[in-house]
Structure formats: structure tokens, C-alpha cells
C-alpha atoms as a PDB file:
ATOM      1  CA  UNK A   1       0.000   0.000   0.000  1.00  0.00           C
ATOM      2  CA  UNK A   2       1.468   3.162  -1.336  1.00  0.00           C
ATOM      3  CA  UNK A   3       1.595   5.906   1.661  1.00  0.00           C
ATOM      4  CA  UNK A   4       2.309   9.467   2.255  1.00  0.00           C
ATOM      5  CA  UNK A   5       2.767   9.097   5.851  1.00  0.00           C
ATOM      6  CA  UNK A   6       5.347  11.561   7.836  1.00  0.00           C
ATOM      7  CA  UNK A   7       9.175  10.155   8.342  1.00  0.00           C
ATOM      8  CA  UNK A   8       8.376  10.443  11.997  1.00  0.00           C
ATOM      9  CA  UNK A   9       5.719  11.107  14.050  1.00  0.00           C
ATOM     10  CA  UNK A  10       5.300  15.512  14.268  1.00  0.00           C
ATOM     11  CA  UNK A  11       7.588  16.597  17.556  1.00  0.00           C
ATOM     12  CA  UNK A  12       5.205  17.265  20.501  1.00  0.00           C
ATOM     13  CA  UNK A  13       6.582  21.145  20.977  1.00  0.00           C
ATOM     14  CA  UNK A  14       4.972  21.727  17.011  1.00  0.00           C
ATOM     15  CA  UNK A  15       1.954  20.493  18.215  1.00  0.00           C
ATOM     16  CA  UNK A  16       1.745  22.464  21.599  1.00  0.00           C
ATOM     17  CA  UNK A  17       2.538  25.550  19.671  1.00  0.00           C
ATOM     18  CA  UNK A  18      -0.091  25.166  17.367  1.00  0.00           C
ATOM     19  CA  UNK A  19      -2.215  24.039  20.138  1.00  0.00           C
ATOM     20  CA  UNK A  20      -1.407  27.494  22.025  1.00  0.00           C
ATOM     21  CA  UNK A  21      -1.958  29.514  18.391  1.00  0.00           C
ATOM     22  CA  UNK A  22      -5.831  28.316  18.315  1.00  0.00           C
ATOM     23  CA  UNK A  23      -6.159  29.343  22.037  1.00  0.00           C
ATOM     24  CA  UNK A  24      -4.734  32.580  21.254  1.00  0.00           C
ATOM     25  CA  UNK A  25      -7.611  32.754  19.063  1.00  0.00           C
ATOM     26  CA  UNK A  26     -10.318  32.391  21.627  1.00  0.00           C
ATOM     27  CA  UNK A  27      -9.387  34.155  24.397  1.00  0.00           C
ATOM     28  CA  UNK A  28      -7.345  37.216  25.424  1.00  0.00           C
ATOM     29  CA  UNK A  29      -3.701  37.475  26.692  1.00  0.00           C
ATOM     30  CA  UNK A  30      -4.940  38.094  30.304  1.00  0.00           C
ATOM     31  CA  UNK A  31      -6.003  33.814  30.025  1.00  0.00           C
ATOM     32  CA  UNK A  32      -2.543  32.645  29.008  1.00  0.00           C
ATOM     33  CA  UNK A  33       0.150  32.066  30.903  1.00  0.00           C
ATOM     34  CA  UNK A  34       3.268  33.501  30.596  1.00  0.00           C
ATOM     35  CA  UNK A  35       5.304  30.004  28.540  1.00  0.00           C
ATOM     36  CA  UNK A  36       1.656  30.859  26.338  1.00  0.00           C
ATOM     37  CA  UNK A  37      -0.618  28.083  28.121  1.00  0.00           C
ATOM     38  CA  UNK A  38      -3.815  28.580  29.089  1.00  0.00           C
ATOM     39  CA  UNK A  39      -4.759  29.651  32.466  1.00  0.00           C
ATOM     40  CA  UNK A  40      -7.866  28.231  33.908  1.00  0.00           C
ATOM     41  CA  UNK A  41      -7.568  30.336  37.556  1.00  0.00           C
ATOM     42  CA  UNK A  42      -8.515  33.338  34.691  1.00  0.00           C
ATOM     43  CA  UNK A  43     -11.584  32.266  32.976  1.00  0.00           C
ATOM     44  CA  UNK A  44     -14.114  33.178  35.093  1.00  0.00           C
ATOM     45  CA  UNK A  45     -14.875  35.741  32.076  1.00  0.00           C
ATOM     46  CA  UNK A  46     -15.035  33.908  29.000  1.00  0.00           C
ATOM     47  CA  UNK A  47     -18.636  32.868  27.802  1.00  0.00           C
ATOM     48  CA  UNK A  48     -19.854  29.379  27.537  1.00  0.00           C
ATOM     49  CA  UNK A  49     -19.338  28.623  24.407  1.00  0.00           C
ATOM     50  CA  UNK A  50     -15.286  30.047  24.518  1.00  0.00           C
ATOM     51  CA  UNK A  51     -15.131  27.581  27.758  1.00  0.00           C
ATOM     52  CA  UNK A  52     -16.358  24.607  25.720  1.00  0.00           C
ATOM     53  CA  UNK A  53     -14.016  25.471  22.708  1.00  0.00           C
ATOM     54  CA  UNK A  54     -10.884  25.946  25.009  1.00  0.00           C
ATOM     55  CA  UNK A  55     -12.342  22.518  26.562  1.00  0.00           C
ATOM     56  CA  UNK A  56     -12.463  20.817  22.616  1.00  0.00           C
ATOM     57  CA  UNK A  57      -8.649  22.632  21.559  1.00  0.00           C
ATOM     58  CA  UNK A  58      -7.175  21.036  25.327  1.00  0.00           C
ATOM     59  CA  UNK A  59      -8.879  17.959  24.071  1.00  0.00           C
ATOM     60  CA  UNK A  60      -6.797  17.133  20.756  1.00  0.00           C
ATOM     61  CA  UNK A  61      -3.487  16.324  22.370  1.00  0.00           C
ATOM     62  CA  UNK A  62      -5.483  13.726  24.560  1.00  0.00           C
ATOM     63  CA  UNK A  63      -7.734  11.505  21.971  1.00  0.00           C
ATOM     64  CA  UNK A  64      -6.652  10.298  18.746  1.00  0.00           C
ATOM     65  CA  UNK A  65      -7.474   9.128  15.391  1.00  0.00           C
ATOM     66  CA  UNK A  66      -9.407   5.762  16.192  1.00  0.00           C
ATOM     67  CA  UNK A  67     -11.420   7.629  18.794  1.00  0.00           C
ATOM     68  CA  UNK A  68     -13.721  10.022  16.015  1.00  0.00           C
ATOM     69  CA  UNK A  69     -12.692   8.002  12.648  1.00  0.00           C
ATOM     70  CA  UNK A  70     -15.473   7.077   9.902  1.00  0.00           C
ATOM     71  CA  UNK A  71     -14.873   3.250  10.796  1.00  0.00           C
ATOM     72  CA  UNK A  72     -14.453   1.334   7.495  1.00  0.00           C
ATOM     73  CA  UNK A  73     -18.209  -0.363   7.548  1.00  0.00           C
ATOM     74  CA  UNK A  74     -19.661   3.163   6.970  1.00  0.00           C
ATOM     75  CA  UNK A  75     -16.848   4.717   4.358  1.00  0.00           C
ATOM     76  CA  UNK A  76     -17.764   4.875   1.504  1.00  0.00           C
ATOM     77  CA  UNK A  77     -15.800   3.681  -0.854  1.00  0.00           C
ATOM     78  CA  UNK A  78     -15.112   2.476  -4.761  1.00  0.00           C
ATOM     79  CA  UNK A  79     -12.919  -0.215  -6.330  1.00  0.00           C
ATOM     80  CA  UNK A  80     -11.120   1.448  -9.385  1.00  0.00           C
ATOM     81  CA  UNK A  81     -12.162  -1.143 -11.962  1.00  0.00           C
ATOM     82  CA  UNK A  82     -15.922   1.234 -11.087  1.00  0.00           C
ATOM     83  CA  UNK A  83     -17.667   1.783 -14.688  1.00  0.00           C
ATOM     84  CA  UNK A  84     -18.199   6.071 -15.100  1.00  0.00           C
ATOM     85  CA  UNK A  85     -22.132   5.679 -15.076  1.00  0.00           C
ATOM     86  CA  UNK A  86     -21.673   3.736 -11.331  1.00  0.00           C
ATOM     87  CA  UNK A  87     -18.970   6.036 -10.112  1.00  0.00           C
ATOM     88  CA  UNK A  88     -21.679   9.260 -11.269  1.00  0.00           C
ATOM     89  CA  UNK A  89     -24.036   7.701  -9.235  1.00  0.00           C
ATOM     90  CA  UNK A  90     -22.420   6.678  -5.915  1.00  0.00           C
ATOM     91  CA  UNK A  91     -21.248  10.421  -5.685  1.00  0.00           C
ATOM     92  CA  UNK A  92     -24.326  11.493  -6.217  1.00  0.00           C
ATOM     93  CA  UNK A  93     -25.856   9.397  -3.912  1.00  0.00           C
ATOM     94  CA  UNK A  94     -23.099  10.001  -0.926  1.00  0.00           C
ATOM     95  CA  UNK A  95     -22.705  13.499  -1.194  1.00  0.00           C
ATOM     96  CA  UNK A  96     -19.243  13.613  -0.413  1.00  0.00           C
ATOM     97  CA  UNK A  97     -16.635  15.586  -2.309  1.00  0.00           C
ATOM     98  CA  UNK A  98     -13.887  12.969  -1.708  1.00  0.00           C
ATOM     99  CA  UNK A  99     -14.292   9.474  -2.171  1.00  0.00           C
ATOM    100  CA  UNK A 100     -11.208   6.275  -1.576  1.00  0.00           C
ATOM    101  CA  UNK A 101     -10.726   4.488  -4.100  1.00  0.00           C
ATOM    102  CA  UNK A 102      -8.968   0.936  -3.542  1.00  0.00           C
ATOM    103  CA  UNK A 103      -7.742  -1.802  -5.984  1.00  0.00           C
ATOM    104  CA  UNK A 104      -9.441  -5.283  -5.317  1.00  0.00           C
ATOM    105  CA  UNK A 105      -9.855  -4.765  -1.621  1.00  0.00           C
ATOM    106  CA  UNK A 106     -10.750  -1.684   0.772  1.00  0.00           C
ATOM    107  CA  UNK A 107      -7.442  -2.538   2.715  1.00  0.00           C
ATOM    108  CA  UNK A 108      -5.612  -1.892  -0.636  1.00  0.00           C
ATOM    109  CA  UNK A 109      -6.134   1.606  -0.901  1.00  0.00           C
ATOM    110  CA  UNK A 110      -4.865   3.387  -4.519  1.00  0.00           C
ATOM    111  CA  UNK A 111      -5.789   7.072  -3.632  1.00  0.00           C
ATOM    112  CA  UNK A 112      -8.494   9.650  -2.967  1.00  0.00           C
ATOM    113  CA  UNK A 113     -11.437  10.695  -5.766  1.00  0.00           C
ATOM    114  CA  UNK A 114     -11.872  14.523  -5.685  1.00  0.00           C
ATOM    115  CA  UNK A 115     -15.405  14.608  -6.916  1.00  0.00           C
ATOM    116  CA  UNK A 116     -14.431  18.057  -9.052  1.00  0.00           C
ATOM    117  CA  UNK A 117     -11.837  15.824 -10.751  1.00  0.00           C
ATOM    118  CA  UNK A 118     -14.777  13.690 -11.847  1.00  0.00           C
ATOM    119  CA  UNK A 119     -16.873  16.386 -13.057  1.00  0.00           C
ATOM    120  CA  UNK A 120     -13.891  17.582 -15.812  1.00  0.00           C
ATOM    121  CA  UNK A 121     -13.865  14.062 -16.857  1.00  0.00           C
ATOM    122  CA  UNK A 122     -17.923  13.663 -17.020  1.00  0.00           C
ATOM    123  CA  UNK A 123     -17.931  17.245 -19.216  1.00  0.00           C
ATOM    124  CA  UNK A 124     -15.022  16.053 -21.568  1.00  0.00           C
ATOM    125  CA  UNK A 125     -16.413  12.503 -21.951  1.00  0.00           C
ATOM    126  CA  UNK A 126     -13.929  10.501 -22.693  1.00  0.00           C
ATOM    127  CA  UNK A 127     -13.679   6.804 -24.716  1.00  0.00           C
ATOM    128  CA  UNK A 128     -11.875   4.935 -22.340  1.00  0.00           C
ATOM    129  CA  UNK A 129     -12.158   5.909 -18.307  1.00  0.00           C
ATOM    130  CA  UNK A 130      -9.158   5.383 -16.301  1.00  0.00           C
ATOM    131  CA  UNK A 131     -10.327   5.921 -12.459  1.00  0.00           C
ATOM    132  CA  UNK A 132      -6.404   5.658 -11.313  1.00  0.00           C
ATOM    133  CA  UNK A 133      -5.255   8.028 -13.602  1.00  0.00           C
ATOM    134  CA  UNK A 134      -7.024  11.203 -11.324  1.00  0.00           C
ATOM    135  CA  UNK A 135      -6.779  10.110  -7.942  1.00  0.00           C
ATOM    136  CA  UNK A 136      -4.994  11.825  -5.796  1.00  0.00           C
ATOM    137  CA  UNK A 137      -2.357  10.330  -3.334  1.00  0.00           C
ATOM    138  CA  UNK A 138      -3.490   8.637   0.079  1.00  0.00           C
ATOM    139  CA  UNK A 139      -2.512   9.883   2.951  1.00  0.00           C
ATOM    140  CA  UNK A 140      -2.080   7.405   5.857  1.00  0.00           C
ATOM    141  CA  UNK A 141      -1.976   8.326   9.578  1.00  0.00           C
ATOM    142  CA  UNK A 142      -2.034   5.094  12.554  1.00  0.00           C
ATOM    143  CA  UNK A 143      -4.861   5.253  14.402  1.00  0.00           C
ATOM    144  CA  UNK A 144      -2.736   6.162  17.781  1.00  0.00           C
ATOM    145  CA  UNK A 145      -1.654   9.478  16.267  1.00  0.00           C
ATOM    146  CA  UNK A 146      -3.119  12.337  18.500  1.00  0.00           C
ATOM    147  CA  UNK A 147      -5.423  14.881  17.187  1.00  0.00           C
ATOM    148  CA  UNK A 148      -3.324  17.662  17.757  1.00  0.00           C
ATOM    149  CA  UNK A 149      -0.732  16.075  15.844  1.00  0.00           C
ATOM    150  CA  UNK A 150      -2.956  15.066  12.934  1.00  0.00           C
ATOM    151  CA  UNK A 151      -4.334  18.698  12.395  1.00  0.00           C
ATOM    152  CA  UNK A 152      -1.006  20.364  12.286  1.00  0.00           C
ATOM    153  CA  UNK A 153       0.065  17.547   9.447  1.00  0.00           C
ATOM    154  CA  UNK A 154      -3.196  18.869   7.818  1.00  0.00           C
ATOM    155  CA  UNK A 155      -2.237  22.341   7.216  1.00  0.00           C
ATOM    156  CA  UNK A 156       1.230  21.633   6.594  1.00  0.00           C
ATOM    157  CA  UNK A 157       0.102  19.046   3.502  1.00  0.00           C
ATOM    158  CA  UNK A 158      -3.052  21.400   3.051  1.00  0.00           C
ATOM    159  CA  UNK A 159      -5.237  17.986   2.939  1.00  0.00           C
ATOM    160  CA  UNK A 160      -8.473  17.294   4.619  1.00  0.00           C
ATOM    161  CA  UNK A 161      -8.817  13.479   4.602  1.00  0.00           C
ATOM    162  CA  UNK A 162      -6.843  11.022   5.886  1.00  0.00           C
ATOM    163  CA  UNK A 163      -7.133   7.078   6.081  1.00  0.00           C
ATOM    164  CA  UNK A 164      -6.453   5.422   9.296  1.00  0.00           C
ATOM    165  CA  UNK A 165      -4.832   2.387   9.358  1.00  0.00           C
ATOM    166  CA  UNK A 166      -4.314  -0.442  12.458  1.00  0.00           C
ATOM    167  CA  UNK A 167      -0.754  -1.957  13.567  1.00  0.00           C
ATOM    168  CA  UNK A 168      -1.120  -4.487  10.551  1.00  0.00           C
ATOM    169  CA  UNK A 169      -1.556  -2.113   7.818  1.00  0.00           C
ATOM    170  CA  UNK A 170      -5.130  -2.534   7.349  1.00  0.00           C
ATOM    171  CA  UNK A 171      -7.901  -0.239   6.564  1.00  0.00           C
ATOM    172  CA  UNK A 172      -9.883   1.046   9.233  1.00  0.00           C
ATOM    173  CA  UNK A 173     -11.133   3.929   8.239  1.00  0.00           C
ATOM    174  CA  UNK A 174     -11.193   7.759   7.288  1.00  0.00           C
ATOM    175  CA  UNK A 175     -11.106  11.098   9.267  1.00  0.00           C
ATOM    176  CA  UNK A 176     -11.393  14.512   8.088  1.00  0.00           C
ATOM    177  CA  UNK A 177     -10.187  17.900   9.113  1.00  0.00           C
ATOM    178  CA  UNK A 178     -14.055  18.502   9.704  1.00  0.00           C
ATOM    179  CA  UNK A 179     -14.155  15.585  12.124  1.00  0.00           C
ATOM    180  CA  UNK A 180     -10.942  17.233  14.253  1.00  0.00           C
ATOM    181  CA  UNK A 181     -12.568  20.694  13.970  1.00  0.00           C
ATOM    182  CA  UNK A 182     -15.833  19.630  15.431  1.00  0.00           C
ATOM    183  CA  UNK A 183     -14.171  18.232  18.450  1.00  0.00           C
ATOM    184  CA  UNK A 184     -13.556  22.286  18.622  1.00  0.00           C
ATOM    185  CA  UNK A 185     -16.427  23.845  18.227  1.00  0.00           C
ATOM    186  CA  UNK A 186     -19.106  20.973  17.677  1.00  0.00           C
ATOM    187  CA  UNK A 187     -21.042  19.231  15.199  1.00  0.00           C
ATOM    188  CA  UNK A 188     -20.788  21.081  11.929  1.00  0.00           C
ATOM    189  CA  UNK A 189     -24.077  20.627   9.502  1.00  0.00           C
ATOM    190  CA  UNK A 190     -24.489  21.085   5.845  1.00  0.00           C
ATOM    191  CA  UNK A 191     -27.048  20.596   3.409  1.00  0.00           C
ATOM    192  CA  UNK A 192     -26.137  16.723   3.423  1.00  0.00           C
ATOM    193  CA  UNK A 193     -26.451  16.151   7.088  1.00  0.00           C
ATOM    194  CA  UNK A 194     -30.354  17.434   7.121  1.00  0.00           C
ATOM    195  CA  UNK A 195     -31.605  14.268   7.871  1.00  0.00           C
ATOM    196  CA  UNK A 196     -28.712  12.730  10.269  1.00  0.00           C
ATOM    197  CA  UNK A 197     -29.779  11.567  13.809  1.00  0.00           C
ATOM    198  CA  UNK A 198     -28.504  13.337  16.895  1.00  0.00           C
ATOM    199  CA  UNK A 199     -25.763  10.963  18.510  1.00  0.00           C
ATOM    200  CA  UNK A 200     -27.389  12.135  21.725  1.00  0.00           C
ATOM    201  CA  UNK A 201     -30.800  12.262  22.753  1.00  0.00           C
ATOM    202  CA  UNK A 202     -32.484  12.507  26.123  1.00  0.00           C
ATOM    203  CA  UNK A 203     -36.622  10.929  25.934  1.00  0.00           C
ATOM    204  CA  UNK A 204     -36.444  11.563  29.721  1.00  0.00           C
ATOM    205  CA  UNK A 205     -34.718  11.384  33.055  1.00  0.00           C
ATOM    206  CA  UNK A 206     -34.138   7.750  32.882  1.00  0.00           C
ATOM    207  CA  UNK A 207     -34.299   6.676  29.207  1.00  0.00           C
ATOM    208  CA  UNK A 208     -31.213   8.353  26.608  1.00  0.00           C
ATOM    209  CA  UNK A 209     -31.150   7.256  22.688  1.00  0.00           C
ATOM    210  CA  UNK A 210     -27.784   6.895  21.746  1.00  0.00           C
ATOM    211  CA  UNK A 211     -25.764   6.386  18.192  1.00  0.00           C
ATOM    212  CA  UNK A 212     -23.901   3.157  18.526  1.00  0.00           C
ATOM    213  CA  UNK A 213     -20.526   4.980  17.208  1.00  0.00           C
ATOM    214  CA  UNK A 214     -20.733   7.483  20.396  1.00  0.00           C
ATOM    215  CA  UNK A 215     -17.682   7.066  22.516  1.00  0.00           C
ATOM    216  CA  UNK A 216     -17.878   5.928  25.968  1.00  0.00           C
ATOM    217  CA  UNK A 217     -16.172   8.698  26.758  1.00  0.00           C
ATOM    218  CA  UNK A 218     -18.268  11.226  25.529  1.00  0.00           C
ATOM    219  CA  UNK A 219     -21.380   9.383  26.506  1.00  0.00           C
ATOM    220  CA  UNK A 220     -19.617   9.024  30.386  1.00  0.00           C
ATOM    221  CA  UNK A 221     -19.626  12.829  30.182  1.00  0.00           C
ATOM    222  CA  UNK A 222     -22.799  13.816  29.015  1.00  0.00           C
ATOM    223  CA  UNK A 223     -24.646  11.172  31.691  1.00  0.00           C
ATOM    224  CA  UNK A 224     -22.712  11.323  34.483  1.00  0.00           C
ATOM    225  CA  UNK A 225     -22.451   7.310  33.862  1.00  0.00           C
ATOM    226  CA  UNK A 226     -19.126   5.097  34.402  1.00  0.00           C
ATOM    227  CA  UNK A 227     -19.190   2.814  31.278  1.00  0.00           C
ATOM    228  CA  UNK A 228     -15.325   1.117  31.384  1.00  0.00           C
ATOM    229  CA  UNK A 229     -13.841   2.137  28.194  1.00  0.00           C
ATOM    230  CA  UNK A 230     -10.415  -0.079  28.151  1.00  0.00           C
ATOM    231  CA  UNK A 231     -11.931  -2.401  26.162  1.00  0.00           C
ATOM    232  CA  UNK A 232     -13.958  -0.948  23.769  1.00  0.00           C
ATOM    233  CA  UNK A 233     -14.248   2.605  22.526  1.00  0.00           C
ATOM    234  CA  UNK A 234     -17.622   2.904  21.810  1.00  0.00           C
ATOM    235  CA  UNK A 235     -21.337   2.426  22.755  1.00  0.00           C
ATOM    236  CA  UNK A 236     -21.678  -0.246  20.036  1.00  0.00           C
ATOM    237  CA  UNK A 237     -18.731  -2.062  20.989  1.00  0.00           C
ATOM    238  CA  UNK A 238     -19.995  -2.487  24.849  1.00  0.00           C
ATOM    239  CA  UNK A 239     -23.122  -3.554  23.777  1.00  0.00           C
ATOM    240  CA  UNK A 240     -22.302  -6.020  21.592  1.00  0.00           C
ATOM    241  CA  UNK A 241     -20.557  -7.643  23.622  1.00  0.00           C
ATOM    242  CA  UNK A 242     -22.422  -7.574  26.433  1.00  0.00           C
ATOM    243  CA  UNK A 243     -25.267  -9.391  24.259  1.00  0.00           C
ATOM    244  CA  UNK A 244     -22.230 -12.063  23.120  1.00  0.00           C
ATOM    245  CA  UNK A 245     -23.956 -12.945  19.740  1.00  0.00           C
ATOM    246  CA  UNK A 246     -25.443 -10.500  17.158  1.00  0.00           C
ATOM    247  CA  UNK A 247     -28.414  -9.082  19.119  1.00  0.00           C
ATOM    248  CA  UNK A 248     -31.728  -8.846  16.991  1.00  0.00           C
ATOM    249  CA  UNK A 249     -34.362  -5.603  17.106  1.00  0.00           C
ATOM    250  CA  UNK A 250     -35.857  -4.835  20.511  1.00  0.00           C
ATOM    251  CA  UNK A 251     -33.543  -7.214  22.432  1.00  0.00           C
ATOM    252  CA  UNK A 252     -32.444  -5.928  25.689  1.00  0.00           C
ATOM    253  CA  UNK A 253     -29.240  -6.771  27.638  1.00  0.00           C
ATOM    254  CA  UNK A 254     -28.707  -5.098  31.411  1.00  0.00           C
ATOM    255  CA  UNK A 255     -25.719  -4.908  33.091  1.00  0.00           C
ATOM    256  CA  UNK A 256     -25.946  -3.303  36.575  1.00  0.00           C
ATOM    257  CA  UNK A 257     -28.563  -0.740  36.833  1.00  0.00           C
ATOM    258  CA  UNK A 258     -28.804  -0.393  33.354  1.00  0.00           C
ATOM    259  CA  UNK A 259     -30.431  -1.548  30.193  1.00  0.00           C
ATOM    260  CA  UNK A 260     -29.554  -1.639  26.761  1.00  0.00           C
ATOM    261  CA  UNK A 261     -32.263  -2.030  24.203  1.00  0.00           C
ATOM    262  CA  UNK A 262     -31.517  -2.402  20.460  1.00  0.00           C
ATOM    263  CA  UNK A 263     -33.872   0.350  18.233  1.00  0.00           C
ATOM    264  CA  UNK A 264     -32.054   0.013  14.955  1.00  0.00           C
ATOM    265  CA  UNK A 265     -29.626  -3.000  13.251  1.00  0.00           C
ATOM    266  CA  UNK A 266     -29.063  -3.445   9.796  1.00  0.00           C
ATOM    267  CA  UNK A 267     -26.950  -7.044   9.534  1.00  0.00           C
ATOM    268  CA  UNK A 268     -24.024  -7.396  11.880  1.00  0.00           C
ATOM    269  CA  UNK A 269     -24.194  -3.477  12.453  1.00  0.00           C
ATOM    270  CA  UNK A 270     -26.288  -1.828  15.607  1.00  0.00           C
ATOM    271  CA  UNK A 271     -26.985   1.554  14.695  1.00  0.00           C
ATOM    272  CA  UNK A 272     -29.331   3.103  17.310  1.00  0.00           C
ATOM    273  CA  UNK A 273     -29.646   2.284  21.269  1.00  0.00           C
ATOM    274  CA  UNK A 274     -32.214   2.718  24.232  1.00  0.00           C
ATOM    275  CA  UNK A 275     -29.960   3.211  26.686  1.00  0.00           C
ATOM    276  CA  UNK A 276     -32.540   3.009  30.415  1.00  0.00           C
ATOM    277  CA  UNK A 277     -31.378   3.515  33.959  1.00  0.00           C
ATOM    278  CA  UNK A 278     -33.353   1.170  36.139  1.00  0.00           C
ATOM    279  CA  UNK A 279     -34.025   1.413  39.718  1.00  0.00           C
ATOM    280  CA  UNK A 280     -31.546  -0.594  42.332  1.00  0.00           C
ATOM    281  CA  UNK A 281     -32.778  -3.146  43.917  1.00  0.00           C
ATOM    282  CA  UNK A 282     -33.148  -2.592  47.704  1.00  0.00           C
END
């Protein structure tokens, strides 16, 4: 697999530096420090939303790439061998402006599809279509690398996707510079995400709906709960195996003084869960 990965990992003082550029961004001089890190003890000024951005930029240095990725089952994804009126269509359909494009196999990736590569080619309409010949080349980061790392190799390649590969090389999946920025400032929407779920929802005190991708860190911080999370990294993941088998629609599994109900799978793949705190037991 062809790669454009770094030498060696970025040095942790780039990353800090950048790191300390984005806070300067937020907030005033008067909340940094002197060596230009923040200072909590001085925040007792800064609006909600500046608190919860300063929160997201000390976050990137601490979670990395496996932790937000696209995981591979939802990438999607074309084999270069594609015919032009298929390739039209599953563009169309995803709504992406970059697409992965792999040879044979998804852990064989050849390069990245920039959609307004596609469209010269649809407007010239050529005899013979040769996907390879437009891609652009992959860029592959491990899925250890930190966040903070990741966005300063960003804007020093000026790219915005990135596919994440495990300790054997394989495919796991993709992240974007959206997906680092929204750790920042929160979910960003577009015209395409109209019809997306909310990862978290609260029906009431006792009953949450959560996407199965959530992290159980995230979803230990929004609750309150203490889901262990050195085993898995998301929701999904702890479900599924506390069910031990691929659960079916409406089957519940409870583990202390919760339950976990299953609203929406699609194969092998939960998607949504009821997620109910029950009463103890006296």
C-alpha cells in the first residue's frame, strides 16, 4: 500500500505551539500564561461557548485518530475497476466531495477521488475511463496518532482526509479535518447532514437514545455514567458484547442498573440504542 505518511511522528513542541496559536484565538492574553498556556484560575470571564471550545482545543493532544474516525463499515468507498455511469451515481448518492478508491480490496487503498476531478472528466467525456489516472495520493496516519498532531500535518500538507490504518496495515477507516474541527467547536451541519440523527438524545430522566458509534467517553460525560472504556471505545462495541452474539431488534441486555435495548440493526451493524437507567434493587 502506497503511503504518504510523515518520516516520523510531528515533535510534541509543534503540536503544543499550534495548540497554544488556536487558544490565542479564543481568548485574550490576560487567560494565558506567561510560557503561552492557558490559564484556567482566569476564565471566570469567557462565555460558555469560549469555555467549551478551550475545553475541545485542550482535548486534541489527549484523543486520537481511532477515537472520532469514519470506521471502514460506513466509508464509503469504490474499487477502481468502477464503470463512469456507477462512479456518477455513488457520488451522487453520498454526497461527499472525496471518495477512496482501492484496488481489489478496501485494505488496498490506490488514492483519494476529488469529486471536481470527476466532473472535468464527465464534461469532456472521454472513450476509455481510467479511475487511477485522477486520484490523488493517500494519505495514511495510525490510528494512535493524537489529534493535535494530525491537524497540524493537515495544514502543513493542506489535505483534509486522511485514512487510518491499524498496527497491521489494514484499513480502518477515514477522518477529516471537519471531524478534528468539530471536536472544537461541535457538530458542523451542511445541506447533506439534514436528515442525520442526533448521537445524543435525552426521551427523559431515565431513558437516553444513543448512536452506537458514540464514545464511551463522551457518553460518560454527558450522563454522568461510568461505562469502562479499556476495552472498547464505543457504545456499540460495549453492547455487543455484552449481548455475546449478534443481538436482533428490541432485544435488551442489562448490566448493573442499566439496560440496553436495540432500536435500529441493519446485519451485523447496531446503529441506534435505548440506553434506560433502572431502579436498584433494595
Amino acid at each position: 500500500m502506497a503511503s504518504d505518511s510523515p518520516d516520523k511522528p510531528p515533535g510534541h513542541s509543534k503540536s503544543k505551539r499550534y495548540i497554544s496559536k488556536l487558544l490565542e484565538r479564543i481568548v485574550s492574553s490576560r487567560h494565558m500564561t506567561a510560557n503561552g498556556s492557558f490559564n484556567p484560575e482566569a476564565c471566570s470571564d469567557l462565555q460558555s461557548s469560549q469555555a467549551e471550545m478551550i475545553s475541545g482545543v485542550l482535548s486534541l493532544s489527549t484523543k486520537n485518530t481511532r477515537e472520532i474516525m469514519i470506521p471502514r463499515v460506513d466509508v464509503v468507498a469504490v474499487n477502481s475497476t468502477i464503470p463512469l455511469k456507477n462512479l456518477v451515481k455513488t457520488v451522487y448518492d453520498a454526497g461527499h466531495s472525496r471518495i477512496p478508491v482501492f484496488i481489489d480490496t478496501i485494505d488496498n487503498i490506490a488514492g483519494i477521488l476529488y469529486v471536481k476531478d470527476l466532473l472535468k472528466i464527465i464534461i469532456e467525456k472521454p472513450r476509455k475511463f481510467d479511475l487511477k489516472k485522477i486520484l490523488h495520493r493517500p494519505y495514511f496516519v495510525p490510528e494512535t496518532m493524537t489529534l493535535d498532531d494530525l491537524l497540524v500535518e493537515f495544514k502543513k500538507r493542506q489535505l483534509h482526509l486522511a485514512c487510518v490504518v491499524d498496527e497491521y496495515g489494514g484499513f480502518s477507516g477515514i477522518i477529516t479535518m471537519e471531524d478534528v474541527l468539530e471536536e472544537i467547536v461541535g457538530e458542523i451541519k451542511d445541506e447533506f447532514d439534514e436528515n442525520e440523527q442526533p448521537e445524543f438524545t435525552r426521551i427523559n430522566k431515565n431513558t437516553l437514545e444513543v448512536d452506537s458509534r458514540m464514545t464511551i467517553s463522551d457518553f460518560n460525560e454527558q450522563t454522568g455514567l461510568a461505562l469502562p472504556n479499556d476495552e472498547f471505545d464505543t457504545i456499540g462495541g460495549y453492547v455487543f458484547d455484552l449481548f455475546g452474539k449478534i443481538p436482533k431488534k428490541n432485544e435488551t441486555a442489562k448490566h448493573d442498573n442499566l439496560s440496553f435495548k436495540i432500536k435500529d440493526i441493519k446485519g451485523t451493524r447496531i446503529n441506534r440504542i435505548i440506553v434506560s437507567i433502572l431502579k436498584k434493587d433494595h
